[in-house]
Protein backbone atom coordinates (compact mmCIF):
# COMPACT_ATOMS: atom_id res chain seq x y z
CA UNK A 1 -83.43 53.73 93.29
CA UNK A 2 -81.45 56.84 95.13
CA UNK A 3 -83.61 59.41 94.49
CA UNK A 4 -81.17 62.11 93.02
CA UNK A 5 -80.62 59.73 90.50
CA UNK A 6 -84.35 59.33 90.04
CA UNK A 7 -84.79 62.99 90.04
CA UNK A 8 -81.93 63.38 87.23
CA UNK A 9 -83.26 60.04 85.33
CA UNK A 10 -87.49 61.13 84.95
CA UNK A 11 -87.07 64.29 83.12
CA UNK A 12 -84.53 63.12 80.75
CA UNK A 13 -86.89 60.72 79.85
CA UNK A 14 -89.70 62.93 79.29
CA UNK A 15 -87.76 65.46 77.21
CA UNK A 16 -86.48 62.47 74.92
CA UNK A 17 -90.46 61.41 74.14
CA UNK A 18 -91.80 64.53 74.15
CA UNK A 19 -89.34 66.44 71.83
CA UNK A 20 -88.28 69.10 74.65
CA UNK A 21 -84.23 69.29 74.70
CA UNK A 22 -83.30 67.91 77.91
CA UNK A 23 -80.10 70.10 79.57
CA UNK A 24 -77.41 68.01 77.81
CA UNK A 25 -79.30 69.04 74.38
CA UNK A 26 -80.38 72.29 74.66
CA UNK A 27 -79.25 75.59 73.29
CA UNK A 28 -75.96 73.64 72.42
CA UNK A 29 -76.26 75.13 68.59
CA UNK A 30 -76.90 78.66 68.83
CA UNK A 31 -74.88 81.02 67.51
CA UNK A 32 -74.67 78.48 64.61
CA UNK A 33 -78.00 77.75 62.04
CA UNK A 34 -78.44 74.69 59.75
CA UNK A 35 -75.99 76.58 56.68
CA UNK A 36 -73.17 76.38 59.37
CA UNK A 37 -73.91 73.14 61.31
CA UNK A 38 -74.17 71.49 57.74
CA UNK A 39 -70.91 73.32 56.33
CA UNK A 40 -69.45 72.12 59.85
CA UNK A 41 -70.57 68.56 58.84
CA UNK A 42 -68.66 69.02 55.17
CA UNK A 43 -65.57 69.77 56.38
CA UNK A 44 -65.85 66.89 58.53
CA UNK A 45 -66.26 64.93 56.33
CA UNK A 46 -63.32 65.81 54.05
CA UNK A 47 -60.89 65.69 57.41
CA UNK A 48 -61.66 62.30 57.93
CA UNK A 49 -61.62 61.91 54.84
CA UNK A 50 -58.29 63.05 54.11
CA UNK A 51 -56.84 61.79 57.88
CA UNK A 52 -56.32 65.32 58.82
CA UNK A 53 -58.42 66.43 62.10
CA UNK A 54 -57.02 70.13 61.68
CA UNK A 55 -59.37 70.36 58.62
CA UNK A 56 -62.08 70.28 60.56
CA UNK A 57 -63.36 72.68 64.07
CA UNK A 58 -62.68 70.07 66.07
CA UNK A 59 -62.03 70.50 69.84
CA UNK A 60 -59.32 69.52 71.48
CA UNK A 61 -60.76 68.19 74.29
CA UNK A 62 -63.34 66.05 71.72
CA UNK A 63 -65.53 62.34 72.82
CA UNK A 64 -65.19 60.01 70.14
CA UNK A 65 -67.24 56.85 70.41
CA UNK A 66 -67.23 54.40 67.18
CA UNK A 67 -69.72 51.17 67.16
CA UNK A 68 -70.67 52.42 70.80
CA UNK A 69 -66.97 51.69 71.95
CA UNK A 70 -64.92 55.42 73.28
CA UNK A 71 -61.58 56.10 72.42
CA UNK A 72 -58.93 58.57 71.84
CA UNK A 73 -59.02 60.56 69.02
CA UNK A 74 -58.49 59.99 65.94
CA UNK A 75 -58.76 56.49 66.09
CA UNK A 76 -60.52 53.51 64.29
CA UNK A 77 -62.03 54.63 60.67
CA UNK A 78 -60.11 57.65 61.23
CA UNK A 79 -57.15 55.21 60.53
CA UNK A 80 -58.48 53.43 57.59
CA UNK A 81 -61.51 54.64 55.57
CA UNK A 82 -59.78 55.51 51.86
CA UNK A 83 -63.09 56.33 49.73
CA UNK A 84 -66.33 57.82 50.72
CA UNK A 85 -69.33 57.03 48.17
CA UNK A 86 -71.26 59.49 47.55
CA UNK A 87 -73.64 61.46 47.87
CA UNK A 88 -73.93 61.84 51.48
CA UNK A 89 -77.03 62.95 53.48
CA UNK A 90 -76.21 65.43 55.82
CA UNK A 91 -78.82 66.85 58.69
CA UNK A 92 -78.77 69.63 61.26
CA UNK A 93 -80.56 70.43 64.25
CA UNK A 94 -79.63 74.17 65.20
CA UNK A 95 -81.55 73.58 68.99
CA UNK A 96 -79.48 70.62 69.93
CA UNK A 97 -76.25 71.85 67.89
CA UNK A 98 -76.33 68.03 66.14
CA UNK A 99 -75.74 67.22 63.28
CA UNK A 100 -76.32 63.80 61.36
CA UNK A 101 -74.39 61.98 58.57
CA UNK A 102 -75.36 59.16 56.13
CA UNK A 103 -72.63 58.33 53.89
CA UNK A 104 -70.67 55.18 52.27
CA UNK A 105 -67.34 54.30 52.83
CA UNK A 106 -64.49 52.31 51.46
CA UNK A 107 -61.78 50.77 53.93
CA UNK A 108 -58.71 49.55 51.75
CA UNK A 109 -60.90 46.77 49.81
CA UNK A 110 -63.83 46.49 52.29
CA UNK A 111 -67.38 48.12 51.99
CA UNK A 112 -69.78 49.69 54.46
CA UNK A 113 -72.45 52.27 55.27
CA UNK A 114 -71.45 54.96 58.18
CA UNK A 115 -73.67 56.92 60.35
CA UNK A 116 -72.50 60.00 62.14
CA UNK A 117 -73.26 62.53 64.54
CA UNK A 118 -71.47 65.50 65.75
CA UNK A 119 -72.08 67.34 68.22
CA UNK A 120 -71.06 71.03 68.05
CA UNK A 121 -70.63 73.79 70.64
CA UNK A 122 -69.54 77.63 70.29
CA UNK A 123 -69.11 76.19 66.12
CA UNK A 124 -66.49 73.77 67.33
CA UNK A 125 -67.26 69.44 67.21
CA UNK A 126 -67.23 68.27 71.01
CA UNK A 127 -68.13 64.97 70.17
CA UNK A 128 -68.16 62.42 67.40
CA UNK A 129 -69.67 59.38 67.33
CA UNK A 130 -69.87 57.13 64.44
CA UNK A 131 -71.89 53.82 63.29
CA UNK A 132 -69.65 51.57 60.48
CA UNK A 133 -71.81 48.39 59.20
CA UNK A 134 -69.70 46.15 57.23
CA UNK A 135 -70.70 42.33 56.65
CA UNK A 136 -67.52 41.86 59.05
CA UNK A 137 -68.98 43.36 61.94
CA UNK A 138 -73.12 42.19 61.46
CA UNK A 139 -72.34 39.03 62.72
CA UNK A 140 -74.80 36.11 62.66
CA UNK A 141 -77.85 35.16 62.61
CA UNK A 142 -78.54 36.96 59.15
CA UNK A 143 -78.66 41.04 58.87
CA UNK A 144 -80.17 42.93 56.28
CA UNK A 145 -77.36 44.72 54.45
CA UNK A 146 -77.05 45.60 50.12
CA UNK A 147 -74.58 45.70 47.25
CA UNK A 148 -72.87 48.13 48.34
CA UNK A 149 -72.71 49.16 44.62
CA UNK A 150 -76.48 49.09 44.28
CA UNK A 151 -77.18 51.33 47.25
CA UNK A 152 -80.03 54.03 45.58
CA UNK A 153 -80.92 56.69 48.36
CA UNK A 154 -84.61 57.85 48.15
CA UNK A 155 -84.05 61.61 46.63
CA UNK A 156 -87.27 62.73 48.86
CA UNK A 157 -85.36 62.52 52.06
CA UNK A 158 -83.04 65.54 51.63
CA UNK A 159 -85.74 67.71 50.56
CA UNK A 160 -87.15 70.50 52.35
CA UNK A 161 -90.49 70.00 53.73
CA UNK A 162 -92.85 73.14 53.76
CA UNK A 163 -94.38 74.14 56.81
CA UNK A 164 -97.68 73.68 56.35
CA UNK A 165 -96.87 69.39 56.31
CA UNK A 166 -94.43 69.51 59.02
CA UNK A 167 -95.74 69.27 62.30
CA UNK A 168 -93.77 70.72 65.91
CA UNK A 169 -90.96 69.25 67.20
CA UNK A 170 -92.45 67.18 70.21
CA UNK A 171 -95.05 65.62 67.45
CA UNK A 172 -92.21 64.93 65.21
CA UNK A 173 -90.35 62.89 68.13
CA UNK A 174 -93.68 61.34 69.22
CA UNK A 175 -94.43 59.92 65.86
CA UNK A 176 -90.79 58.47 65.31
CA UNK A 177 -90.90 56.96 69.08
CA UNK A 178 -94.07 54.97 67.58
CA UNK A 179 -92.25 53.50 65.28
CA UNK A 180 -90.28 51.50 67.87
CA UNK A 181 -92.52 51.53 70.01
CA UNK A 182 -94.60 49.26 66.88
CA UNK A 183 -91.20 47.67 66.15
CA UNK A 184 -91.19 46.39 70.18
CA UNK A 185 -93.06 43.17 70.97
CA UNK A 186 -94.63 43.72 67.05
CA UNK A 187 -98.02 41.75 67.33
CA UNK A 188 -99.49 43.49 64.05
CA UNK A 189 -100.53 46.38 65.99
CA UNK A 190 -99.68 50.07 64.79
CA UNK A 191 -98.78 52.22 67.60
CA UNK A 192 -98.80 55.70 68.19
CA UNK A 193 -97.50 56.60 64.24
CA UNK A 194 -98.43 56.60 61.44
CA UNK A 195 -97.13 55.26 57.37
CA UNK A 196 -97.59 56.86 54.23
CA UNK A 197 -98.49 53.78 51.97
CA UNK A 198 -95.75 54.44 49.88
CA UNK A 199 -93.01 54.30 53.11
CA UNK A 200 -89.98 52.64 52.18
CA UNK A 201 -87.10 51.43 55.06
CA UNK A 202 -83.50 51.08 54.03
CA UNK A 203 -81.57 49.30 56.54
CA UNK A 204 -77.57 49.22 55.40
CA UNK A 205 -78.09 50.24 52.24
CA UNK A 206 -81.36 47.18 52.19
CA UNK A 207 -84.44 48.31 50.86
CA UNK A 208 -87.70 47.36 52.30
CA UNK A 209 -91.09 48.76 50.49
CA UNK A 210 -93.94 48.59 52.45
CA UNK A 211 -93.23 49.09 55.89
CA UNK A 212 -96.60 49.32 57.60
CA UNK A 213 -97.38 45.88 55.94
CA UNK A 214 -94.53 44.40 57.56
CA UNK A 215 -95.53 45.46 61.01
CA UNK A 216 -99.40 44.51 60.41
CA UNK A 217 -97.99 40.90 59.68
CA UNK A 218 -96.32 40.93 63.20
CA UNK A 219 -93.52 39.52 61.73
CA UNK A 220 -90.79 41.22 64.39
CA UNK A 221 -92.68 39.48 67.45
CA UNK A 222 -89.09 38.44 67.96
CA UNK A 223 -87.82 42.97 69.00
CA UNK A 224 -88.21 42.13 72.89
CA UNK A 225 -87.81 45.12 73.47
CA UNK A 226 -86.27 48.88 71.77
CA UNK A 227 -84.35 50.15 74.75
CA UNK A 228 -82.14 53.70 75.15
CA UNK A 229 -83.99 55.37 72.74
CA UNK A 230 -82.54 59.11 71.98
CA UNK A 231 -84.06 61.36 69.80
CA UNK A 232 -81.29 63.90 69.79
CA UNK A 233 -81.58 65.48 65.91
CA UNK A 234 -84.95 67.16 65.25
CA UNK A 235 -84.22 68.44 61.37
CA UNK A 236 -87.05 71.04 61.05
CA UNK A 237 -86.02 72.10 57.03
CA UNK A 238 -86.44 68.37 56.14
CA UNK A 239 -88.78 67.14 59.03
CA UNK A 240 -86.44 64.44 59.96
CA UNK A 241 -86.27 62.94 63.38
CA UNK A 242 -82.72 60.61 63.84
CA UNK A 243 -82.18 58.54 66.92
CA UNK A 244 -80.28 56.27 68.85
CA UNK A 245 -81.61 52.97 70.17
CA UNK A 246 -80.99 49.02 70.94
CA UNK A 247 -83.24 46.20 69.84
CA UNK A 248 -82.62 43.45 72.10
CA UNK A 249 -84.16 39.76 71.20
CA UNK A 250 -83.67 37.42 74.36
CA UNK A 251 -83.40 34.50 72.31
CA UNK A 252 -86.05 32.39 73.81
CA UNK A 253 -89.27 32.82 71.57
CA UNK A 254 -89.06 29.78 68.75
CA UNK A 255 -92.38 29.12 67.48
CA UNK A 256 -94.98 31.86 66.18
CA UNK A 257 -97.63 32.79 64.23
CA UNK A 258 -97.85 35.77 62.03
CA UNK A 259 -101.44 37.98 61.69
CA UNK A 260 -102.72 36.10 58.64
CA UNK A 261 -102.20 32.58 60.11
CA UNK A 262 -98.74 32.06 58.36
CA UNK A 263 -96.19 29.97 61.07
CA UNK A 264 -93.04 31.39 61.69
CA UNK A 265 -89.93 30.93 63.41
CA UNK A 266 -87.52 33.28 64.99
CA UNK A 267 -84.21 33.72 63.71
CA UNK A 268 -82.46 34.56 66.81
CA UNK A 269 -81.66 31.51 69.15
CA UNK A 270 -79.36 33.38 71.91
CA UNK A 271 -79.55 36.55 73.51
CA UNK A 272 -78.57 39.53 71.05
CA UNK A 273 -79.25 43.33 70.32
CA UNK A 274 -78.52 45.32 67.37
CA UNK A 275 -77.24 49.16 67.91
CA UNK A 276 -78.84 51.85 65.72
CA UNK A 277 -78.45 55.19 64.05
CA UNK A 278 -81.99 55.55 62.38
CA UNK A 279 -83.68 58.39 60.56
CA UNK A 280 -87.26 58.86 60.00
CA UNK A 281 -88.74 61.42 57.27
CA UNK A 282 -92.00 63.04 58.23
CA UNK A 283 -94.58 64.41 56.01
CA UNK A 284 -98.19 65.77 56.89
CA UNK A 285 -98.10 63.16 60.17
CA UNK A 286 -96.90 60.24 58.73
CA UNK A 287 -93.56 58.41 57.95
CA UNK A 288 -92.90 58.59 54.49
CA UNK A 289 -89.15 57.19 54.63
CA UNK A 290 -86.48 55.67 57.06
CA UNK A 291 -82.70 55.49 57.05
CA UNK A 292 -81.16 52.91 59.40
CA UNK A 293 -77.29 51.87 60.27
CA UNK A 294 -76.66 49.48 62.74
CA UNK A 295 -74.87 46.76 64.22
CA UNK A 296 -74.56 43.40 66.03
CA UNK A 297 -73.65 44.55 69.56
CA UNK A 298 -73.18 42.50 72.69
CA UNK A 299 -76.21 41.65 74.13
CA UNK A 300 -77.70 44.72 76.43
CA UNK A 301 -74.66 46.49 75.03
CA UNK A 302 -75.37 50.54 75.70
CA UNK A 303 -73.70 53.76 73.72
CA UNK A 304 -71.18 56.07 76.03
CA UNK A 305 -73.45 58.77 75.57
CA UNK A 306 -77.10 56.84 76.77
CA UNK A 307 -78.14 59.70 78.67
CA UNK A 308 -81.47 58.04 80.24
CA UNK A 309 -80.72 53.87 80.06
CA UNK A 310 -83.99 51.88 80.20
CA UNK A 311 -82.20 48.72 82.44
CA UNK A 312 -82.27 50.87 85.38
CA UNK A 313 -86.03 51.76 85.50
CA UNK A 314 -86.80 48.16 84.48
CA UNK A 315 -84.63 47.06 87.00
CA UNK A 316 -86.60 49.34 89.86
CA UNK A 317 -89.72 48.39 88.63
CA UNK A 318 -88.63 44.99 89.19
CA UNK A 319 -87.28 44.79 92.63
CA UNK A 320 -89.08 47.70 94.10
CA UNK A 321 -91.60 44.81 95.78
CA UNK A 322 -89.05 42.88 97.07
């Protein structure tokens, strides 16, 4: 590898698992605290909303991505969503200047669940990058998504947390990285995180209960690997972490067994990834909830804005012998 680009690439990663803002992240927010990022986020909302982007601070010279695709502005969903579905969740990470949406909408007659984050300088959004899952775009083989009428949010996850049961912001980040890094390879190990016993996973609206069980059955041996992973939104008020990520499944494992004996087969018989927005609630050290959106994508598909792509140090750890 050229070693600028190596010298660029190794601290990004290192400030992505260890909670430090790299330089793309940091200091981005101040001037405005969670009240204004999150009233930001509002009036978002309603300008999309309402197809008017001079209802909202947004800049002129603006990035907007949708299902990891960049366009101009206002484009896609901007063109069609006619209901949002309340309530929305709405988070805020002053350091970084994120902020993170969860919220339903309707497009003319069809359904879906929409992730967002914004990303706001001197109080204005510089870029915009949403998530839409609809049953269109989840593609085969089979994706978790719910009645879109049905969709219950757990009320715990836009509480405050006090903070004597949140921990600092590079633990925070650690402890959500474990979660992939148990949902990579998943064998029944737990590693490096931890699960309240009561931690629930919603994943488009889908409602799992029991999510350390699930992993201890090794029942997602299938997750090759969870690549691009971007912890850009550390919410300190609610002790949320949210994230950006792939989960890639290279289509070749058939056959396997799960921790208790039980044969299984995998459902994914060609190369494909799914493309994430996911949120993980944090309580005295452990995951107590998690909030996912994501997507069918192209297989090694990346977001515009990967900032530290795994390929390329997989690909120099492969051919640096040769």
């Amino acid at each position: 590898m050229n070693l600028m680009l190596k010298a660029v690439l190794v601290p990004l990663a290192v400030a992505s698992l260890t909670g430090a803002p790299s330089a793309q992240h940091r200091d981005a927010g101040a001037g405005c605290d969670r009240v204004c990022l999150e009233k930001i986020g509002d009036q978002y909302r309603a300008a999309f909303l309402a197809h008017d982007p001079s209802k909202a601070p947004i800049s002129r010279r603006v990035r907007f991505v949708e299902n990891f695709v960049e366009m101009p502005f206002p484009d896609a969903t901007w063109d069609t969503v006619t209901q949002e579905v309340g309530p929305a969740l709405t988070l805020s990470d002053p350091t970084t200047g994120n902020v993170g949406i969860y919220t339903r909408i309707v497009q003319n007659d069809t359904p879906g669940y929409l992730a967002v984050r914004l990303k706001v300088e001197g109080e204005q959004i510089t870029e915009i990058e949403h998530l839409i899952s609809t049953k269109r775009n989840l593609s085969a083989p089979p994706t978790p998504i719910a009645d879109f009428d049905k969709f219950q949010r757990s009320p715990h996850l836009d509480k405050a947390v006090p903070k004597a049961k949140c921990r600092p912001r590079a633990e925070l980040v650690r402890l959500a990285d474990g979660y992939f890094e148990t949902l990579e390879n998943n064998n029944g190990e737990i590693r490096g995180t931890r699960f309240s016993p009561d931690a629930t996973r919603t994943e488009n609206g889908l409602n799992f209960p029991e999510i350390e069980k699930g992993f201890k059955s090794g029942r997602y041996l299938f997750n090759e690997r969870v690549r691009d992973r971007d912890h850009f939104l550390v919410d300190e008020y609610r002790c949320i972490v949210m994230a950006r990520g792939f989960i890639d499944h290279k289509g070749v494992l058939d056959q396997y067994t799960l921790t208790d004996g039980t044969p299984a087969r995998s459902i994914f018989r060609e190369p494909h990834s799914w493309g994430l927005l996911e949120t993980f609630k944090l309580e005295d050290g452990m995951i107590t909830g998690v909030e996912a959106v994501f997507i069918a994508t192209p297989y090694n598909m990346r977001s515009p804005y990967t900032q530290n792509p795994d390929v390329i140090r997989n690909r120099e750890a492969k051919y640096s012998k040769k």
